[in-house]
N, C-alpha and C. Protein backbone atom coordinates (compact mmCIF):
# COMPACT_ATOMS: atom_id res chain seq x y z
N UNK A 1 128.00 38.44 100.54
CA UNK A 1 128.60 39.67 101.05
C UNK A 1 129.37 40.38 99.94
N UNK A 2 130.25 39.46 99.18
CA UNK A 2 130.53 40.60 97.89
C UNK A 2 130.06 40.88 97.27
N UNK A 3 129.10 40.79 96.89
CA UNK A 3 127.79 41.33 95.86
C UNK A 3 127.16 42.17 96.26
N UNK A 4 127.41 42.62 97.49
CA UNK A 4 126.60 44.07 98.40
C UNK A 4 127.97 44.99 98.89
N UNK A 5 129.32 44.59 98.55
CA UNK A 5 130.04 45.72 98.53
C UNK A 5 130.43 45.71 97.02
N UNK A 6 130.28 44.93 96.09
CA UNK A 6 130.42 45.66 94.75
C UNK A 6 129.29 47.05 94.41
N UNK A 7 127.76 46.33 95.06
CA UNK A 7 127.22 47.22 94.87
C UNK A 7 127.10 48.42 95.45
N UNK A 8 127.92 48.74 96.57
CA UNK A 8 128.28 50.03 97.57
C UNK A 8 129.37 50.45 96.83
N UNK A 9 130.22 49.88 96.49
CA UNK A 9 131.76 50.36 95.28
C UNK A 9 130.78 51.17 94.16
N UNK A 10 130.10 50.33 93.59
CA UNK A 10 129.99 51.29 91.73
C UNK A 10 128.61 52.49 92.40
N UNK A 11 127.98 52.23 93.47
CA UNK A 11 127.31 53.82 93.93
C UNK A 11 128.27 54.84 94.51
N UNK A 12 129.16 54.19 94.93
CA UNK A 12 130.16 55.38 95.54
C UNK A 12 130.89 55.75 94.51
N UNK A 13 131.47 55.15 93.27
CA UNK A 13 132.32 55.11 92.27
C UNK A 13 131.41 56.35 92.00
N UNK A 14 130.30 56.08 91.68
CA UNK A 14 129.06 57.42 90.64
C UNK A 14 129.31 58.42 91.79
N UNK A 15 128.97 58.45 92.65
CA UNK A 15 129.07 59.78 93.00
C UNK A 15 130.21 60.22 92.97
N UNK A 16 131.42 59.46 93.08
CA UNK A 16 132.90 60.20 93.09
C UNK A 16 133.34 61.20 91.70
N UNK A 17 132.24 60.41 90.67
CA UNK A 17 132.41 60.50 88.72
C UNK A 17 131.57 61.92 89.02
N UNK A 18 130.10 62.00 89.36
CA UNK A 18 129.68 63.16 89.68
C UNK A 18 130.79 64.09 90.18
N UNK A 19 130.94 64.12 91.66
CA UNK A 19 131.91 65.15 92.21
C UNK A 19 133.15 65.34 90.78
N UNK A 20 134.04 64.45 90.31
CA UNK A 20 134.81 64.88 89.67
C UNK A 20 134.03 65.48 88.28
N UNK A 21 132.94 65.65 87.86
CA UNK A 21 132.38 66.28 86.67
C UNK A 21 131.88 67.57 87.16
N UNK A 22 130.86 67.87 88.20
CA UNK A 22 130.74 68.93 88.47
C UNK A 22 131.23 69.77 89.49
N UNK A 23 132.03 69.25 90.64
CA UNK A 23 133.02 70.35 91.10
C UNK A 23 134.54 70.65 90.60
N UNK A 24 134.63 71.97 90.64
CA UNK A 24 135.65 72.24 90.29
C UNK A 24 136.74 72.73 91.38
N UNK A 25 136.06 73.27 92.69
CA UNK A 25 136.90 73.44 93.61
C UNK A 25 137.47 72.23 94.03
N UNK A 26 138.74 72.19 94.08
CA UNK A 26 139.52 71.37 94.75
C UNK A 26 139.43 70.93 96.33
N UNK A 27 139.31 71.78 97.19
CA UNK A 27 138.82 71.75 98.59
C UNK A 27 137.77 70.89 98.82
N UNK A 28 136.75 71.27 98.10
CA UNK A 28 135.49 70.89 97.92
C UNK A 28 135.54 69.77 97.43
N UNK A 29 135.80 69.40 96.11
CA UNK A 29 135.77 68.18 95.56
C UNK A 29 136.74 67.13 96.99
N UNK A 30 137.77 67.13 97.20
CA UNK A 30 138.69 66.48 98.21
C UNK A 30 136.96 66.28 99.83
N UNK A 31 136.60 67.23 100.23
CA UNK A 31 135.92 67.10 101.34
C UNK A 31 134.80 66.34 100.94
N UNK A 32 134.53 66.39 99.80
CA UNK A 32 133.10 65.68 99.49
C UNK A 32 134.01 64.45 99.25
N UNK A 33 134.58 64.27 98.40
CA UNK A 33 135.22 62.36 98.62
C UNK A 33 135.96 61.58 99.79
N UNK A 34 135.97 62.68 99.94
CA UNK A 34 136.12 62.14 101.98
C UNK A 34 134.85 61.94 102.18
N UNK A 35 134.03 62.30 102.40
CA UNK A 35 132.66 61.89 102.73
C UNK A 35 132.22 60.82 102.52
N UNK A 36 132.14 60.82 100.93
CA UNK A 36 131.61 59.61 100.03
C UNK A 36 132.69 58.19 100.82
N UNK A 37 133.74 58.60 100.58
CA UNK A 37 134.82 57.51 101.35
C UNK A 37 133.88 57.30 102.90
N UNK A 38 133.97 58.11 103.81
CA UNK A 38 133.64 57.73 104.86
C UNK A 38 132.18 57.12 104.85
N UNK A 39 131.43 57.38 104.18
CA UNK A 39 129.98 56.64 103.53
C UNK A 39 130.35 54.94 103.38
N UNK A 40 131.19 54.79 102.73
CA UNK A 40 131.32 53.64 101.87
C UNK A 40 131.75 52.70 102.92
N UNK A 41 132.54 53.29 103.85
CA UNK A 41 132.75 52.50 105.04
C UNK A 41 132.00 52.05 105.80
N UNK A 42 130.98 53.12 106.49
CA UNK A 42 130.03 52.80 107.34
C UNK A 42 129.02 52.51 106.65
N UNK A 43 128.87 51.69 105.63
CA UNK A 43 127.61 51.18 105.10
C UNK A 43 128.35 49.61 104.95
N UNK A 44 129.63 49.74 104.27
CA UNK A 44 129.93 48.64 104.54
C UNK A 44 130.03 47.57 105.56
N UNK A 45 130.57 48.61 106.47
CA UNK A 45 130.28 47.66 107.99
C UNK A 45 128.98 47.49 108.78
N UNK A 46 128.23 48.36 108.58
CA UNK A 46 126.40 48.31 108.51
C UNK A 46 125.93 47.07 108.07
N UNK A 47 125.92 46.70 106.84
CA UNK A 47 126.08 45.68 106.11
C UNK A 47 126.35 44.43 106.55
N UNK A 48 127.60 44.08 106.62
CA UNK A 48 128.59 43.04 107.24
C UNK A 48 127.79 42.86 108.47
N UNK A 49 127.29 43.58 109.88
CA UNK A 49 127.17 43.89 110.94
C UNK A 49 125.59 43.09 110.52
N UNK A 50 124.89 43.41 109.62
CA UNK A 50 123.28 43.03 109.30
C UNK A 50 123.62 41.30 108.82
N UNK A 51 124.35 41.20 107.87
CA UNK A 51 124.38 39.90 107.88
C UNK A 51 124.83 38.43 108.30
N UNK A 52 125.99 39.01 109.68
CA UNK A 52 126.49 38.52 110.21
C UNK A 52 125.89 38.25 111.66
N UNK A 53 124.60 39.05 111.73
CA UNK A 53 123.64 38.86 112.59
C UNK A 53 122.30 38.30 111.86
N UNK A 54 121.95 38.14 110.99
CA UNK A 54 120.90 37.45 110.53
C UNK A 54 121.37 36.01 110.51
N UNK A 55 122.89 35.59 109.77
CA UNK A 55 123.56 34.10 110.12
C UNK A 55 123.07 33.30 110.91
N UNK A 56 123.51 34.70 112.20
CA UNK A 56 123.69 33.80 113.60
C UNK A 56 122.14 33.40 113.84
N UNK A 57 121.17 33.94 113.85
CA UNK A 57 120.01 33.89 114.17
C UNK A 57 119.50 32.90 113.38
N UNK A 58 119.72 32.88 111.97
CA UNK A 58 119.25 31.83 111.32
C UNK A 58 120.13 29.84 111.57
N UNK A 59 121.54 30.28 112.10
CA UNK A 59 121.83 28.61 112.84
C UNK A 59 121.00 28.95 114.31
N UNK A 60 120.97 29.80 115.01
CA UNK A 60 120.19 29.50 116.32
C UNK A 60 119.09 29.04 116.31
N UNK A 61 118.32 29.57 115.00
CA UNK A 61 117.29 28.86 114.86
C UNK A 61 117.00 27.53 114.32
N UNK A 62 118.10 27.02 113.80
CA UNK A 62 117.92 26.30 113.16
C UNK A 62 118.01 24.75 113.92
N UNK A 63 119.17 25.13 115.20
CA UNK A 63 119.82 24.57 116.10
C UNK A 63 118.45 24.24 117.56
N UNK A 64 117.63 25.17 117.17
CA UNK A 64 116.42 24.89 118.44
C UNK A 64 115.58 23.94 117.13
N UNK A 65 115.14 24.45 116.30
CA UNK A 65 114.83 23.06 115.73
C UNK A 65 114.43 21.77 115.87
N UNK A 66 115.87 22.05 115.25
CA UNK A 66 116.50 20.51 115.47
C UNK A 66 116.20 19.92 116.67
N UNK A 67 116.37 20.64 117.77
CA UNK A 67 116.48 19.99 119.21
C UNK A 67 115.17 19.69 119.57
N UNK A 68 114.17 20.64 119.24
CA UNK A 68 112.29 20.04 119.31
C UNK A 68 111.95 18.93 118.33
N UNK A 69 113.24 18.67 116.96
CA UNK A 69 112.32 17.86 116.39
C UNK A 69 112.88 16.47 116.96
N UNK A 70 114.00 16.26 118.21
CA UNK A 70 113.93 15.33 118.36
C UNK A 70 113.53 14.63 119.96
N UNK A 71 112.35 15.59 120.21
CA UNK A 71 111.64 15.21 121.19
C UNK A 71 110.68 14.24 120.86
N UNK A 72 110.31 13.06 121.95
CA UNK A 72 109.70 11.99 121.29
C UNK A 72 107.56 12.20 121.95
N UNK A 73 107.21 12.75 121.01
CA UNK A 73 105.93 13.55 121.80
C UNK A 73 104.64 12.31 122.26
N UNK A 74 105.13 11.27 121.57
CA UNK A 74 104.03 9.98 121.78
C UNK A 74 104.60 9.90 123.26
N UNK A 75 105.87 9.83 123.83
CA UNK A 75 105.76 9.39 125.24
C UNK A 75 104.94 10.40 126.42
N UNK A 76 105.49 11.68 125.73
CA UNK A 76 104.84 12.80 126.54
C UNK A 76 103.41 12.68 126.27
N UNK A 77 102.58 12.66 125.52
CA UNK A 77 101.41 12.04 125.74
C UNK A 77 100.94 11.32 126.26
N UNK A 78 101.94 10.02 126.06
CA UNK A 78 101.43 9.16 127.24
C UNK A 78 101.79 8.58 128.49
N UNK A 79 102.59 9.82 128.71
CA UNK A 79 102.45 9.64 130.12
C UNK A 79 101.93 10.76 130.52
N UNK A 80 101.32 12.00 129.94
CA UNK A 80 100.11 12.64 130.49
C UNK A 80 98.92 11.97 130.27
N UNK A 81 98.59 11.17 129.49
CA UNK A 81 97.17 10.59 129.75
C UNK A 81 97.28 9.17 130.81
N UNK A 82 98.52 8.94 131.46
CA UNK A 82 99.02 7.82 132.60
C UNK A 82 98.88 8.77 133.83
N UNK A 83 98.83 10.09 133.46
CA UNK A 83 98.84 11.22 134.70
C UNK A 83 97.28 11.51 135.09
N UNK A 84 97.03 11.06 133.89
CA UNK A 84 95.64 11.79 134.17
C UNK A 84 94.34 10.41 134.79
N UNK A 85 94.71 9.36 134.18
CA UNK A 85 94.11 8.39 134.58
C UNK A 85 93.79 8.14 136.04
N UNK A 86 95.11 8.28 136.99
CA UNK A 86 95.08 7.66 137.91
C UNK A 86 94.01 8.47 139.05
């Protein structure tokens, strides 16, 4: 997770370096880094929100697993072919 908001920091950093190189209105420059700010947020929590749901999914899965691999399938076999015999 910090390695995907450093990398949301130094893209937002560039565009902030942009805005401060080529605007000169003050208004403007201020409303556009509000933006970029409000960007940086909702990607961040976008983010956070994506990998904190892939986690979960990956122990849920991991957790059913587990639980099939410790079904014992020789009995279930044979007691469907004890089912089927009779």
């Amino acid at each position: 997770m910090f390695g995907l908001d450093t990398a949301i920091d130094s893209i937002q950093t560039t565009k902030k370096m942009w805005v401060k190189t080529f605007v000169t209105n003050e208004a403007i420059a201020k409303a556009m880094n509000d933006f970029v700010d409000a960007q940086s947020d909702y990607t961040k929590k976008a983010v956070k929100t994506g990998v904190d749901t892939a986690t979960t999914m990956t122990e849920e899965t991991a957790k059913i697993v587990q639980k099939f691999s410790k079904i014992d399938y020789s009995k279930i076999l044979d007691t469907f072919t004890t089912a089927t015999k009779k």
